[in-house]
N, C-alpha and C. Protein backbone atom coordinates (compact mmCIF):
# COMPACT_ATOMS: atom_id res chain seq x y z
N UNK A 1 81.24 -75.70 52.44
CA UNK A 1 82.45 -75.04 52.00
C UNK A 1 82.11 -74.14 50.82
N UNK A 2 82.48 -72.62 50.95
CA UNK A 2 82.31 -71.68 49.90
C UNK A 2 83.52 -71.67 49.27
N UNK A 3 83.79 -72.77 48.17
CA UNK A 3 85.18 -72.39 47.79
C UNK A 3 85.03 -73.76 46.17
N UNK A 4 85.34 -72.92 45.19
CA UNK A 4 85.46 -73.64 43.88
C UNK A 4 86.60 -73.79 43.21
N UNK A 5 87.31 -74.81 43.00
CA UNK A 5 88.83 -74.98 42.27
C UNK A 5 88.32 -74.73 40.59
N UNK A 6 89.76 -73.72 40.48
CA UNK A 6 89.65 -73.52 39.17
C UNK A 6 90.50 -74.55 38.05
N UNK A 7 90.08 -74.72 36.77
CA UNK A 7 90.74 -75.85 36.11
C UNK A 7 90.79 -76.69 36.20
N UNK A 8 92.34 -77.14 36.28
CA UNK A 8 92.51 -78.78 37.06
C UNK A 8 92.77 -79.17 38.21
N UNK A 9 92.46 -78.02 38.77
CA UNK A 9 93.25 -78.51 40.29
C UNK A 9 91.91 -79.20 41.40
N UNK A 10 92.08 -79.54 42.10
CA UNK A 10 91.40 -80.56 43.27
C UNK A 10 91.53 -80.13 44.39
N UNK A 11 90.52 -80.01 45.40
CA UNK A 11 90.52 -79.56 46.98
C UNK A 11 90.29 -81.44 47.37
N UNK A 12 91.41 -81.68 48.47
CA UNK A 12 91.89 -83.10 49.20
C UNK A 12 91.67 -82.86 50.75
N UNK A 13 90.94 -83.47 51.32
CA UNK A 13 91.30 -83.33 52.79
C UNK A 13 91.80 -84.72 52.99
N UNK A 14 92.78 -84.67 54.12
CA UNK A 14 93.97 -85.86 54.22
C UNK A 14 92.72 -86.48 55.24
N UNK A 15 93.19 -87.63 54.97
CA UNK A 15 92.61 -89.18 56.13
C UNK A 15 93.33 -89.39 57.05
N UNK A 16 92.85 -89.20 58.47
CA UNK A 16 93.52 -89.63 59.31
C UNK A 16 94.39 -90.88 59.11
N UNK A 17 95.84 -90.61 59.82
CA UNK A 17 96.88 -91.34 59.70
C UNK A 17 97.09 -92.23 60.72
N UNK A 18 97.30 -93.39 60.93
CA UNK A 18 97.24 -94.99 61.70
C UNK A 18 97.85 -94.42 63.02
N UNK A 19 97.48 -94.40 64.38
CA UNK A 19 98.51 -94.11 65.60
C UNK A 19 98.92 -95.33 65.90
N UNK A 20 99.10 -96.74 65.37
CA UNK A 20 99.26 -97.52 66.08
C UNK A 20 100.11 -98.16 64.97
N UNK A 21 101.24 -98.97 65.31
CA UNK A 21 102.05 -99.87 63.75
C UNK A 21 101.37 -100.87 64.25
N UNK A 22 101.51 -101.77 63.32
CA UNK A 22 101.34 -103.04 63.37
C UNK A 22 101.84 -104.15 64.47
N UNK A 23 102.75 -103.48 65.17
CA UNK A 23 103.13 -104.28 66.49
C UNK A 23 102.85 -103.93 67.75
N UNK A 24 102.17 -102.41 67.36
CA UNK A 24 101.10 -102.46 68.79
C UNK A 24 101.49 -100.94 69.61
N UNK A 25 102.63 -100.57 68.80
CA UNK A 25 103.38 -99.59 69.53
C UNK A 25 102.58 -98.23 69.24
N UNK A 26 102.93 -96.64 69.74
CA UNK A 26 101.41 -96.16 69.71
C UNK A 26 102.36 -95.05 68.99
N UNK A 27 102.25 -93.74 67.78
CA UNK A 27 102.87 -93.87 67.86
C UNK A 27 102.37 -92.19 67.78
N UNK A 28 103.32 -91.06 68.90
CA UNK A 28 102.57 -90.01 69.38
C UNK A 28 102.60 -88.53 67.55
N UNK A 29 101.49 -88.42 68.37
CA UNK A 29 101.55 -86.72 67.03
C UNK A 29 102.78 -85.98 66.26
N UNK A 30 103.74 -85.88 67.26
CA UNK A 30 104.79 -84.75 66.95
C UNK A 30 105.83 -86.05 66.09
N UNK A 31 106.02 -87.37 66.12
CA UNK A 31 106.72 -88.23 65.25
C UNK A 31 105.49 -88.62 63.90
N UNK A 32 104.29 -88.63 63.91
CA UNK A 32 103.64 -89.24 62.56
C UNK A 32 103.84 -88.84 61.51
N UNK A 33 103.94 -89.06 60.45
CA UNK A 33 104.36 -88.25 59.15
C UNK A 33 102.61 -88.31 58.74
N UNK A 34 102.81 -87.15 57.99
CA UNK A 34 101.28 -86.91 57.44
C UNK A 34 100.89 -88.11 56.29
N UNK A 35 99.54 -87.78 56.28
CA UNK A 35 99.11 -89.44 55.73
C UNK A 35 98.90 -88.88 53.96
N UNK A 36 99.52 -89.92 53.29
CA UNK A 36 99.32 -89.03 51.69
C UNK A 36 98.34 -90.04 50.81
N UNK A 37 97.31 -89.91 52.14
CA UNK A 37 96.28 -90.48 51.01
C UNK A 37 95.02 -89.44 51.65
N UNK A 38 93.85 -89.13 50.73
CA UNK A 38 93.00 -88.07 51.03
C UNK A 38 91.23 -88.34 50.27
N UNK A 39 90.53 -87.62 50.72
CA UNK A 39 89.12 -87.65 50.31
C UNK A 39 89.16 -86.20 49.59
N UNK A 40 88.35 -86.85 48.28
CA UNK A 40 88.63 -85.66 47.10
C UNK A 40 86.95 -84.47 47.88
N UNK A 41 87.08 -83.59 47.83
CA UNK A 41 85.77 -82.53 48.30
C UNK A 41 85.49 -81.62 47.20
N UNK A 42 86.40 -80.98 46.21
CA UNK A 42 85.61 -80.72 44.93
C UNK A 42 86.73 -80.96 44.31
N UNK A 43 86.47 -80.65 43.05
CA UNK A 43 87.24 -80.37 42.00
C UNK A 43 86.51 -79.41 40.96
N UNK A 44 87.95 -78.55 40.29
CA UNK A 44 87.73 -77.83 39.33
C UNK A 44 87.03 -78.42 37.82
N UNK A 45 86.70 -77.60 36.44
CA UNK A 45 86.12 -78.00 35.79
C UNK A 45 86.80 -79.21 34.46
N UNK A 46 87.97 -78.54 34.86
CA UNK A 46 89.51 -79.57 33.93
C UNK A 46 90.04 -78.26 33.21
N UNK A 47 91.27 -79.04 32.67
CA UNK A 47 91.91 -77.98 32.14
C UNK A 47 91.62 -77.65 30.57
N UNK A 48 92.70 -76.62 29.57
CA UNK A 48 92.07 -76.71 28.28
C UNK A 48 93.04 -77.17 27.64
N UNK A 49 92.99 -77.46 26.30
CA UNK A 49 94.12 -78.10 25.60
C UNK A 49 94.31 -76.97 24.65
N UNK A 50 95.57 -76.70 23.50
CA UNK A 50 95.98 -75.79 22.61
C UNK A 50 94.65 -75.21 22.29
N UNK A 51 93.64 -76.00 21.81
CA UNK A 51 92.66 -75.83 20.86
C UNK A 51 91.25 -74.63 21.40
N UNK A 52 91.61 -75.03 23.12
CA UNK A 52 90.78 -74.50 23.75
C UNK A 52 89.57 -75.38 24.50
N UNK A 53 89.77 -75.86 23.66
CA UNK A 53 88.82 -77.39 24.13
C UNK A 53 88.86 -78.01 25.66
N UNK A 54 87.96 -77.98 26.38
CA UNK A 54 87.97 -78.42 27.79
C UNK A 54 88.08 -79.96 27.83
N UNK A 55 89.00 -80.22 28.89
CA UNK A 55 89.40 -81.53 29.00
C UNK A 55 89.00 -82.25 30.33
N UNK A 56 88.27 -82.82 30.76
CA UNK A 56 86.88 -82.98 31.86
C UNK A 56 88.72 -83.82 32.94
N UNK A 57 88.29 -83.34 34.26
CA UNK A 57 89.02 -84.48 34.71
C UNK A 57 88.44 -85.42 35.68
N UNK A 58 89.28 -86.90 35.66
CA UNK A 58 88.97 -88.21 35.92
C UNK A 58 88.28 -88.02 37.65
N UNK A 59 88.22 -87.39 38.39
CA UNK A 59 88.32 -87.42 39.36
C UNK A 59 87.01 -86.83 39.58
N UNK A 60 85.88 -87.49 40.76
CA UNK A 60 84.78 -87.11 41.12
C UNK A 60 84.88 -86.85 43.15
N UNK A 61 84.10 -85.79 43.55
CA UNK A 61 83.68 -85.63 45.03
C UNK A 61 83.65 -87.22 45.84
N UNK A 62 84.27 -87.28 46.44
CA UNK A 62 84.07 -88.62 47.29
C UNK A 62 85.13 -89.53 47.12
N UNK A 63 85.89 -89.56 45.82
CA UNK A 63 87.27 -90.46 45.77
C UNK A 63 87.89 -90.11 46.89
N UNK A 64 88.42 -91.52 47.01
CA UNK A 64 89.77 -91.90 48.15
C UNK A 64 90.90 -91.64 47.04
N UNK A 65 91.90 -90.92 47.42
CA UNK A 65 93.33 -91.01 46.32
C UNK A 65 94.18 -91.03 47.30
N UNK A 66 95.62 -91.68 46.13
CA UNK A 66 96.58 -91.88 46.88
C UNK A 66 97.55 -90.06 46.01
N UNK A 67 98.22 -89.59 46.99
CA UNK A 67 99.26 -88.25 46.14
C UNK A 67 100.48 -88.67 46.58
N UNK A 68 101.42 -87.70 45.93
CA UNK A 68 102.92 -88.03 46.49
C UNK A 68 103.00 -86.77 48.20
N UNK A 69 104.18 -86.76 48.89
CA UNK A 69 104.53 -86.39 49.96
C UNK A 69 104.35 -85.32 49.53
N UNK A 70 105.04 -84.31 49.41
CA UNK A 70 104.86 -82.85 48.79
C UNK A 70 104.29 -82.34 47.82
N UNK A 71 103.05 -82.77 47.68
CA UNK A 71 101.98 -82.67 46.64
C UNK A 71 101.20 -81.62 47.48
N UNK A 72 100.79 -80.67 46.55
CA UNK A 72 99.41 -79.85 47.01
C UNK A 72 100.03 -78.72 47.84
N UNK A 73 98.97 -77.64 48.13
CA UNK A 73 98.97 -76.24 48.97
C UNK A 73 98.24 -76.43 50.19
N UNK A 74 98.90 -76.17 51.50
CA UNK A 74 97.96 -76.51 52.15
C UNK A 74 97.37 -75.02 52.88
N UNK A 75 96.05 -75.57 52.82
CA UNK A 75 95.14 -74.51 52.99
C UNK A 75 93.85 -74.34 54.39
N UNK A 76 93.94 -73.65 54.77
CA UNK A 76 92.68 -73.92 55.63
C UNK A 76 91.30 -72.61 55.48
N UNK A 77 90.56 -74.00 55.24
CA UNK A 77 89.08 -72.72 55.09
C UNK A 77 87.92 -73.73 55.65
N UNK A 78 87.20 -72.56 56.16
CA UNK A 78 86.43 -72.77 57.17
C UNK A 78 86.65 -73.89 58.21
N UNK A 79 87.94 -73.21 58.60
CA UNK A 79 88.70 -74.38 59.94
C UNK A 79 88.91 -75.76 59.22
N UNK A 80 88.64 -76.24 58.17
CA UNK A 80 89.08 -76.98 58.19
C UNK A 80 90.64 -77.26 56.97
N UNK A 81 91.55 -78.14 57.62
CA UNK A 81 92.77 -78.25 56.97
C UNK A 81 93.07 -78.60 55.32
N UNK A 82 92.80 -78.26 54.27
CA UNK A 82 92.79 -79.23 53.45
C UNK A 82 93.90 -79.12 52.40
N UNK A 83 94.09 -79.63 51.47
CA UNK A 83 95.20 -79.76 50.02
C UNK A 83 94.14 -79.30 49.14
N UNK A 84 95.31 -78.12 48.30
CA UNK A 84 94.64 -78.02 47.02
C UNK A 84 96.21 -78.13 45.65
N UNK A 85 95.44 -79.16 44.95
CA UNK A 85 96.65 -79.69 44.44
C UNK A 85 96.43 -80.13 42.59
N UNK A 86 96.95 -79.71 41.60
CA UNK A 86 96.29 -79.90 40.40
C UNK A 86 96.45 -81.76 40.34
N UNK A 87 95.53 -82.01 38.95
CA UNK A 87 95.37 -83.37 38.90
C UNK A 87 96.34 -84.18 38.71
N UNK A 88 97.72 -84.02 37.71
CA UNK A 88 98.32 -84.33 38.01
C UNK A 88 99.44 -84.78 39.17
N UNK A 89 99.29 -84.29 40.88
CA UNK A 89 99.95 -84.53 41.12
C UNK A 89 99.51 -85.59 42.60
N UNK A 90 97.90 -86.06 41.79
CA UNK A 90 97.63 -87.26 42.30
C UNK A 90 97.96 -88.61 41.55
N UNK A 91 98.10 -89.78 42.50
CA UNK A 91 98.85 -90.69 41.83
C UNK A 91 97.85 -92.02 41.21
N UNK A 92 96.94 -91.96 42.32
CA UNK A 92 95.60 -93.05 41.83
C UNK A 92 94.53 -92.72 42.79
N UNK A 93 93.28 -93.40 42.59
CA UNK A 93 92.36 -93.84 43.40
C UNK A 93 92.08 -95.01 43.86
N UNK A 94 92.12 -94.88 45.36
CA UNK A 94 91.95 -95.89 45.88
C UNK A 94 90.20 -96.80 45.72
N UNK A 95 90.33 -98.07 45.28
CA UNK A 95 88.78 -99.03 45.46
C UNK A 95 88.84 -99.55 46.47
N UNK A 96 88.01 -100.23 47.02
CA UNK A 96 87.44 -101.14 47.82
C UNK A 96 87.55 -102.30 47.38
């Protein structure tokens, strides 16, 4: 990917979303709601504060995060679909 986020913002590609509930039922494309959890692919350098001073952000290449529903721009480059969304308007990272 030829593409660098500026500041604070974060490039997200979404994680495939479950086709199946928990009771077995399947459940087709055109009803799934998009999945709002994602794999972080870059991030910008952080933002600055009054002073000018760069403020590093928490977030590294490879996090699992959770965002809200209407979080992020969605974008597609080089075919592929992704979110670009500043740091704040992710909510956590997911562990193992």
């Amino acid at each position: 990917m030829k593409f660098r986020p500026l500041h604070d913002r974060v490039v997200v590609r979404r994680t495939d979303s479950e086709t199946k509930t928990a009771g077995g039922i399947i459940i087709p494309d055109t009803a799934a709601e998009k999945p709002q959890q994602g794999e972080v692919i870059a991030v910008g350098p952080g933002a600055r504060d009054e002073s000018g001073k760069l403020i590093a952000i928490d977030l590294k290449k490879g996090d699992k995060v959770l965002f809200g529903k209407w979080s992020g721009t969605e974008v597609k480059i080089d075919g592929a679909e992704l979110l670009i969304m500043k740091e704040s308007d992710i909510m956590g990272v997911l562990e193992k």
